[in-house]
Protein backbone atom coordinates (compact mmCIF):
# COMPACT_ATOMS: atom_id res chain seq x y z
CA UNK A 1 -12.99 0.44 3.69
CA UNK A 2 -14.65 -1.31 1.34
CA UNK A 3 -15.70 1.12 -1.85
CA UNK A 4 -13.44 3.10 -3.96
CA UNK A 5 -14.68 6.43 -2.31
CA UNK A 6 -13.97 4.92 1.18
CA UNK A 7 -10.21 3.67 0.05
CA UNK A 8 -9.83 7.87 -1.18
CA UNK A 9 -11.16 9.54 1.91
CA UNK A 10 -8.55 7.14 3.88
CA UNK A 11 -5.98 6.64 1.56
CA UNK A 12 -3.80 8.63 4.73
CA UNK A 13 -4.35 5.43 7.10
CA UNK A 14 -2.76 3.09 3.96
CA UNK A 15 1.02 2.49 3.43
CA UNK A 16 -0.53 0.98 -0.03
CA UNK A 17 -3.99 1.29 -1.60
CA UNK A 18 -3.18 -0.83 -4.51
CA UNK A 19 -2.05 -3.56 -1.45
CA UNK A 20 -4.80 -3.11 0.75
CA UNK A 21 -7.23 -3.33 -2.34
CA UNK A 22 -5.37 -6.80 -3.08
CA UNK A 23 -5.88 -8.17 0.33
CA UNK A 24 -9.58 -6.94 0.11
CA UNK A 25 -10.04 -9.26 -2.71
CA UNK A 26 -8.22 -12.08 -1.64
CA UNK A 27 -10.26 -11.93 1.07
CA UNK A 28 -13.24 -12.18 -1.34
CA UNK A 29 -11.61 -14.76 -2.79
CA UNK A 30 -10.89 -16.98 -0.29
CA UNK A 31 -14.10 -16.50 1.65
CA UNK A 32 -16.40 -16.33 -1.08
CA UNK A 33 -15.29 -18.39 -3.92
CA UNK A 34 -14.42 -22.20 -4.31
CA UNK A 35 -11.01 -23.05 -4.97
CA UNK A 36 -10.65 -25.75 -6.88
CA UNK A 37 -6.55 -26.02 -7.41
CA UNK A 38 -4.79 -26.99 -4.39
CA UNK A 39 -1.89 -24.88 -5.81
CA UNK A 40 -4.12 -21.41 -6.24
CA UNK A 41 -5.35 -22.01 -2.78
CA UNK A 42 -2.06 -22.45 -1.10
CA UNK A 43 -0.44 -19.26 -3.56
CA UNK A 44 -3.65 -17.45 -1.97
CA UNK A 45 -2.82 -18.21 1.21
CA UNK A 46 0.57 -17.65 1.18
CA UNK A 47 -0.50 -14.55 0.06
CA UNK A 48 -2.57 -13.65 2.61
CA UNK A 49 0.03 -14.37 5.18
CA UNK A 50 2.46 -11.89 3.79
CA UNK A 51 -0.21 -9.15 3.82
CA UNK A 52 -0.58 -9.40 7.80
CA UNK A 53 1.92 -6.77 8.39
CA UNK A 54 -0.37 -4.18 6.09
CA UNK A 55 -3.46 -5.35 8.35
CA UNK A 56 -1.65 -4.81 11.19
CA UNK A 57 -0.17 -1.44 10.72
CA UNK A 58 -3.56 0.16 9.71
CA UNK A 59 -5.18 -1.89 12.45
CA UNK A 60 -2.45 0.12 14.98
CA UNK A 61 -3.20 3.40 12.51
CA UNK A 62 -6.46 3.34 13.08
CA UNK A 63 -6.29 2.79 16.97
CA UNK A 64 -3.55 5.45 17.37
CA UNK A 65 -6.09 8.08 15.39
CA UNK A 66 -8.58 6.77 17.70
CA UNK A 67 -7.03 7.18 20.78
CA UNK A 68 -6.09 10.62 19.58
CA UNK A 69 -8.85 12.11 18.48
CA UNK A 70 -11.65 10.59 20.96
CA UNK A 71 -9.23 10.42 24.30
CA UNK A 72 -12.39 11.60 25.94
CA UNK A 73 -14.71 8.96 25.62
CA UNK A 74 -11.83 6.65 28.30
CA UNK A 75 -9.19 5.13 27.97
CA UNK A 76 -10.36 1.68 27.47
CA UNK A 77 -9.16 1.45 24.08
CA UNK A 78 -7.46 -1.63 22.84
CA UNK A 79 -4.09 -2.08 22.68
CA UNK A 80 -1.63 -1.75 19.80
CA UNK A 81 -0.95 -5.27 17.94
CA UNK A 82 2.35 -6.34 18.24
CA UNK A 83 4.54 -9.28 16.76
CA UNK A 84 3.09 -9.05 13.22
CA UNK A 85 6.02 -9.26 10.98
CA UNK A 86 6.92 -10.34 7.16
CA UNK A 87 6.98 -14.25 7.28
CA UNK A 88 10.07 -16.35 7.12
CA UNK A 89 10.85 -17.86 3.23
């Protein structure tokens, strides 16, 4: 989900657009640019880590849709990440 129109069409897999659209460009960010202030980088990081849980629960979204919808291509789907929670401050 990379365009605007994709994010719309499945804005019912999100908990939040306006949080998976941040994590989109973070990861921009942190893959594409230079980061020349140690204290930007680790604030992006940081960042990053606390935005695993929204990964993981459309990762699991996703899955569940897809082992609902297509059950009758197998069952060799993968399973359901667990153990992805809000970091410790």
């Amino acid at each position: 989900m990379s365009t605007p129109s994709d994010i719309e069409r499945f804005r019912w897999l999100l908990a939040s657009v306006d949080d998976w659209v941040e994590a989109r460009n973070l990861r921009i960010r942190l893959v594409h640019e230079y980061l020349h202030d140690s204290g930007e980088f680790a604030g992006a990081l940081n960042r990053a880590r606390e935005l695993v849980p929204l990964l993981t629960e459309t990762y699991n979204c996703i899955n569940r849709y897809s082992r609902e919808r297509l059950a009758g291509l197998g069952n060799d789907w993968p399973p359901p990440v667990t153990g992805a929670t809000e970091p410790d401050d």
